[in-house]
N, C-alpha and C. Protein backbone atom coordinates (compact mmCIF):
# COMPACT_ATOMS: atom_id res chain seq x y z
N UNK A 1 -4.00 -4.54 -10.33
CA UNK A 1 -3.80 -5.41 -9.19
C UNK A 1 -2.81 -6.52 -9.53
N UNK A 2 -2.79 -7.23 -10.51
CA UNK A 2 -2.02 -8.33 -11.18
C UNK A 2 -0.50 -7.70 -11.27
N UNK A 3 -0.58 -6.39 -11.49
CA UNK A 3 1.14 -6.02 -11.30
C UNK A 3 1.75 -6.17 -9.87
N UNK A 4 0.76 -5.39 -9.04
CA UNK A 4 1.21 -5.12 -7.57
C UNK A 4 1.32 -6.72 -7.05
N UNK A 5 0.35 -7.90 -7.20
CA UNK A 5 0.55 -8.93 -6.75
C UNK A 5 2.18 -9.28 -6.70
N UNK A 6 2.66 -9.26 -8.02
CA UNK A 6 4.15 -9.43 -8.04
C UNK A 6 5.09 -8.35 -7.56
N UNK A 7 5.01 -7.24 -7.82
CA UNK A 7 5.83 -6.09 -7.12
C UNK A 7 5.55 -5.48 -5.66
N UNK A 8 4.33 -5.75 -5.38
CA UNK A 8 3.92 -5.30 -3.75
C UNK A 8 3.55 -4.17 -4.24
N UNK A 9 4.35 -3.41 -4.48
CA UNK A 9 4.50 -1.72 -4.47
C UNK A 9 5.38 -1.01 -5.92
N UNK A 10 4.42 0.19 -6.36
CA UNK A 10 4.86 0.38 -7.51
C UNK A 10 4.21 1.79 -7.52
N UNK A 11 5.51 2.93 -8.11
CA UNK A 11 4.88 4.31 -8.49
C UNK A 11 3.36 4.21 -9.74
N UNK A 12 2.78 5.57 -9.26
CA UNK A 12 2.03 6.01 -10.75
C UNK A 12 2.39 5.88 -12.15
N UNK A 13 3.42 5.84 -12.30
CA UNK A 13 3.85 6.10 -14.00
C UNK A 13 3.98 4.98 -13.85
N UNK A 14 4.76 3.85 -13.27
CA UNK A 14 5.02 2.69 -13.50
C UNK A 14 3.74 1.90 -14.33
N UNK A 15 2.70 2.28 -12.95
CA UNK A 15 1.41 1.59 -12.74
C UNK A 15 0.65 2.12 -13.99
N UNK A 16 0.60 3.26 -14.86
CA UNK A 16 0.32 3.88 -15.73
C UNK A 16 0.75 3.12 -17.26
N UNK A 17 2.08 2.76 -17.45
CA UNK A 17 2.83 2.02 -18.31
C UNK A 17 2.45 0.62 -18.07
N UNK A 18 2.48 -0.11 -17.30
CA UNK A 18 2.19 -1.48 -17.36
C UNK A 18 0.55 -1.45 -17.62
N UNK A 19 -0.12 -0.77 -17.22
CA UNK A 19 -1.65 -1.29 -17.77
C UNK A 19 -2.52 -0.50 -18.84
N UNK A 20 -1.65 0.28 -19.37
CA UNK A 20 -2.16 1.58 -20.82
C UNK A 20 -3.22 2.19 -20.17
N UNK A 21 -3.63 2.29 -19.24
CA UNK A 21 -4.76 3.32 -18.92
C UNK A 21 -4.27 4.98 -18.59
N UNK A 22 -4.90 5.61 -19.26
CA UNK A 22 -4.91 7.17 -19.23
C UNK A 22 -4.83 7.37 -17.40
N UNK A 23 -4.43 8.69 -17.16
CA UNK A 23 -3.97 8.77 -15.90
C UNK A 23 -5.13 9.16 -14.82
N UNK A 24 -6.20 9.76 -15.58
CA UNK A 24 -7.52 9.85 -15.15
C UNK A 24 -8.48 9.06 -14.95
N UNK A 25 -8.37 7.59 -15.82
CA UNK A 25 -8.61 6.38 -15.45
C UNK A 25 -8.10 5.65 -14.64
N UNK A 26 -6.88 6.05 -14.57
CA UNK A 26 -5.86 5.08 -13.33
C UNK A 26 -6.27 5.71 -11.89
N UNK A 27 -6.31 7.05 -11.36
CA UNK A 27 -6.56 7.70 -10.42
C UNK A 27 -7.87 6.99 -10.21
N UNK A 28 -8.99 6.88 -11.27
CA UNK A 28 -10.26 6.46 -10.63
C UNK A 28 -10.12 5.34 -10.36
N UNK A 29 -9.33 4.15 -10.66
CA UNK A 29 -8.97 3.00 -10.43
C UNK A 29 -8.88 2.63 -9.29
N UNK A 30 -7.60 3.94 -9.06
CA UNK A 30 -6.94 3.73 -7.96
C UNK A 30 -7.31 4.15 -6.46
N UNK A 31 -8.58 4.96 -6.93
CA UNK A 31 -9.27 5.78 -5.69
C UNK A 31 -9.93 4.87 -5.14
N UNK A 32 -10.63 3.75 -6.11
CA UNK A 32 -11.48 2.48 -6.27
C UNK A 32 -10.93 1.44 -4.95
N UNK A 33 -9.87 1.10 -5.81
CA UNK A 33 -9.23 0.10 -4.95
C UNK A 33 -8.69 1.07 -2.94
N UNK A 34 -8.44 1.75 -2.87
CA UNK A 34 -7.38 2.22 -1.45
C UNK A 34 -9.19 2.32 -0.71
N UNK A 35 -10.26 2.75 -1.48
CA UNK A 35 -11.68 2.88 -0.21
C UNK A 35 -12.06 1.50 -0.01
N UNK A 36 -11.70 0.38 -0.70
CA UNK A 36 -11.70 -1.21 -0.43
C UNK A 36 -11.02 -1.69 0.10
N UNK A 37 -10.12 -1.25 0.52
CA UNK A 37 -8.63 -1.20 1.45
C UNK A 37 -7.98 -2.67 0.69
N UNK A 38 -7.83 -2.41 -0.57
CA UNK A 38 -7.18 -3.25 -1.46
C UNK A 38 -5.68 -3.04 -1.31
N UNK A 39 -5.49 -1.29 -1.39
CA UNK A 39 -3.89 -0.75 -1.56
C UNK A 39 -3.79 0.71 -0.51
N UNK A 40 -2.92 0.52 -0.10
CA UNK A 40 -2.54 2.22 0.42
C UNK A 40 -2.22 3.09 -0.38
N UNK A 41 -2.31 4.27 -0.53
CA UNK A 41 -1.32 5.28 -1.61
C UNK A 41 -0.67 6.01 -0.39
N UNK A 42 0.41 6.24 -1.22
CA UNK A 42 1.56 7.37 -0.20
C UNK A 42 1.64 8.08 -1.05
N UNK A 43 1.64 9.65 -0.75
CA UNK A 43 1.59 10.51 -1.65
C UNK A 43 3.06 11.51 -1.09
N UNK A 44 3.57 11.39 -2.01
CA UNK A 44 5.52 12.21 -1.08
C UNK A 44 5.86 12.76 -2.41
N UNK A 45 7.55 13.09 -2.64
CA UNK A 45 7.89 13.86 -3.51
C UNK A 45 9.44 13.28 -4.02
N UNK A 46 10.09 13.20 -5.36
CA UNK A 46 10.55 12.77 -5.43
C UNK A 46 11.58 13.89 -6.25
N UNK A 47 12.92 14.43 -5.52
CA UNK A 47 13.07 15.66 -5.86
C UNK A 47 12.25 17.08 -6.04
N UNK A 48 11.39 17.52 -6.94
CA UNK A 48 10.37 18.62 -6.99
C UNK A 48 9.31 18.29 -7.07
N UNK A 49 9.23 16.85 -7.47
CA UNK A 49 8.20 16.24 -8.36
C UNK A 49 6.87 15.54 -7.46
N UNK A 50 5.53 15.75 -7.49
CA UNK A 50 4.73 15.09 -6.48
C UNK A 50 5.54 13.18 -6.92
N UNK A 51 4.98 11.80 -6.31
CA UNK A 51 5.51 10.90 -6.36
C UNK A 51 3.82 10.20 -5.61
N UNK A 52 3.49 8.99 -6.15
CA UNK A 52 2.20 8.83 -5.39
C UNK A 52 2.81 6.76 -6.01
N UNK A 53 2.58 6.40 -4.70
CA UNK A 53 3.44 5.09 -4.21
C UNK A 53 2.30 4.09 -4.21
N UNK A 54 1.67 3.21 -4.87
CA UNK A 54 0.72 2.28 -4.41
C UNK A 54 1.05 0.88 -3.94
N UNK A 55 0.57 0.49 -2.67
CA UNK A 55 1.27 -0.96 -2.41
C UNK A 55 0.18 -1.42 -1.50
N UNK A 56 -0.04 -2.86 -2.29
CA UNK A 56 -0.71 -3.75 -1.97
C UNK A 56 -0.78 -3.90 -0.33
N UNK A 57 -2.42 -3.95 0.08
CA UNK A 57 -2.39 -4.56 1.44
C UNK A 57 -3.07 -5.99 1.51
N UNK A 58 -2.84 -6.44 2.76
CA UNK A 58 -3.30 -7.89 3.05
C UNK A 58 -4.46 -8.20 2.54
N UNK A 59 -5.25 -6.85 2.59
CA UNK A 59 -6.74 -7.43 2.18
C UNK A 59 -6.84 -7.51 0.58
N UNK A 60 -6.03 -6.56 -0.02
CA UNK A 60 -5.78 -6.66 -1.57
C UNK A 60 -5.02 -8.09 -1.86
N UNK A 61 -4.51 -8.35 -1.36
CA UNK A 61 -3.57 -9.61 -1.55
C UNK A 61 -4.70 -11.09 -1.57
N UNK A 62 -5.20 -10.98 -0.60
CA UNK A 62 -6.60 -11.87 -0.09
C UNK A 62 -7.66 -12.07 -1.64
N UNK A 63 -8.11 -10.33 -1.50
CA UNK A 63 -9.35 -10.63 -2.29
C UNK A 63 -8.76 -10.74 -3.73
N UNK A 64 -7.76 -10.80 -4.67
CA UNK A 64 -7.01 -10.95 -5.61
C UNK A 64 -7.28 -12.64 -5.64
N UNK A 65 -6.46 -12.84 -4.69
CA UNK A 65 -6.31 -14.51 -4.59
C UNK A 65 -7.71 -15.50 -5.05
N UNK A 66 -8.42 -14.55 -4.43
CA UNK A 66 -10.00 -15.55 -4.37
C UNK A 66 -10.63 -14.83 -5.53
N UNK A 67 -10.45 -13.99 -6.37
CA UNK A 67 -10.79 -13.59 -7.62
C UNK A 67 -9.74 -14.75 -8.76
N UNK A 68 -9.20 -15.00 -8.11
CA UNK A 68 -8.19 -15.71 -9.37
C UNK A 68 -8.57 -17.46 -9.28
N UNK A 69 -9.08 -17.70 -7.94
CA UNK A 69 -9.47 -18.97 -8.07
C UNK A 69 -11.01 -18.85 -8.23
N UNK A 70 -11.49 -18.40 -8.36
CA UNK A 70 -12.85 -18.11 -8.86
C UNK A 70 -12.88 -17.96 -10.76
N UNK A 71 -11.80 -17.07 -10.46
CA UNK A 71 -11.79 -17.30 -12.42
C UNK A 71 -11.19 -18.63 -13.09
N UNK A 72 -10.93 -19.02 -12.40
CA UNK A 72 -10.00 -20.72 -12.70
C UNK A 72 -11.53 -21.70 -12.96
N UNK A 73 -12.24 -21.45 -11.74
CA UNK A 73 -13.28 -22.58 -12.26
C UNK A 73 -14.18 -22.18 -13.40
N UNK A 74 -13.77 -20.89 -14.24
CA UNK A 74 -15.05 -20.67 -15.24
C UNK A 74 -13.83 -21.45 -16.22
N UNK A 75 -12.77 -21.85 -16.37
CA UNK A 75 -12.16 -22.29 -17.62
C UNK A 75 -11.71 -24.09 -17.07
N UNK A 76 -12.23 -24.73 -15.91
CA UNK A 76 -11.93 -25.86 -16.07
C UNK A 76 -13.80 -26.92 -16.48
């Protein structure tokens, strides 16, 4: 989530490389977050290749925000 905050929107491999999780962990991640309506996935093709697009929605954007000021008051 902390990536997409800054990028909006970001492929699988990307999303795979920035957070070291195995791709079977990321899928469950990611299945996690889109039934919370955190992120959409678009699932298309990029030349031959499947291509699966994740980008932040309003409500991911929201509940991020109030997770981050919630973690602020356990360190002041």
């Amino acid at each position: 989530m902390s990536h997409l905050m800054v990028v909006r929107e970001a492929e699988f491999n990307e999303l795979k490389t920035q957070t070291g999780a195995t791709a079977g962990n990321l899928s469950a991640q990611i299945g996690k977050l889109q039934e919370a309506g955190y992120i959409d996935v678009v699932k298309t093709y990029k030349g031959n290749y499947p291509l699966t697009i994740c980008k932040l929605t309003t409500a991911g954007i929201a509940a991020f925000e109030a997770f981050y000021e919630n973690l602020k008051t356990y360190f002041l």
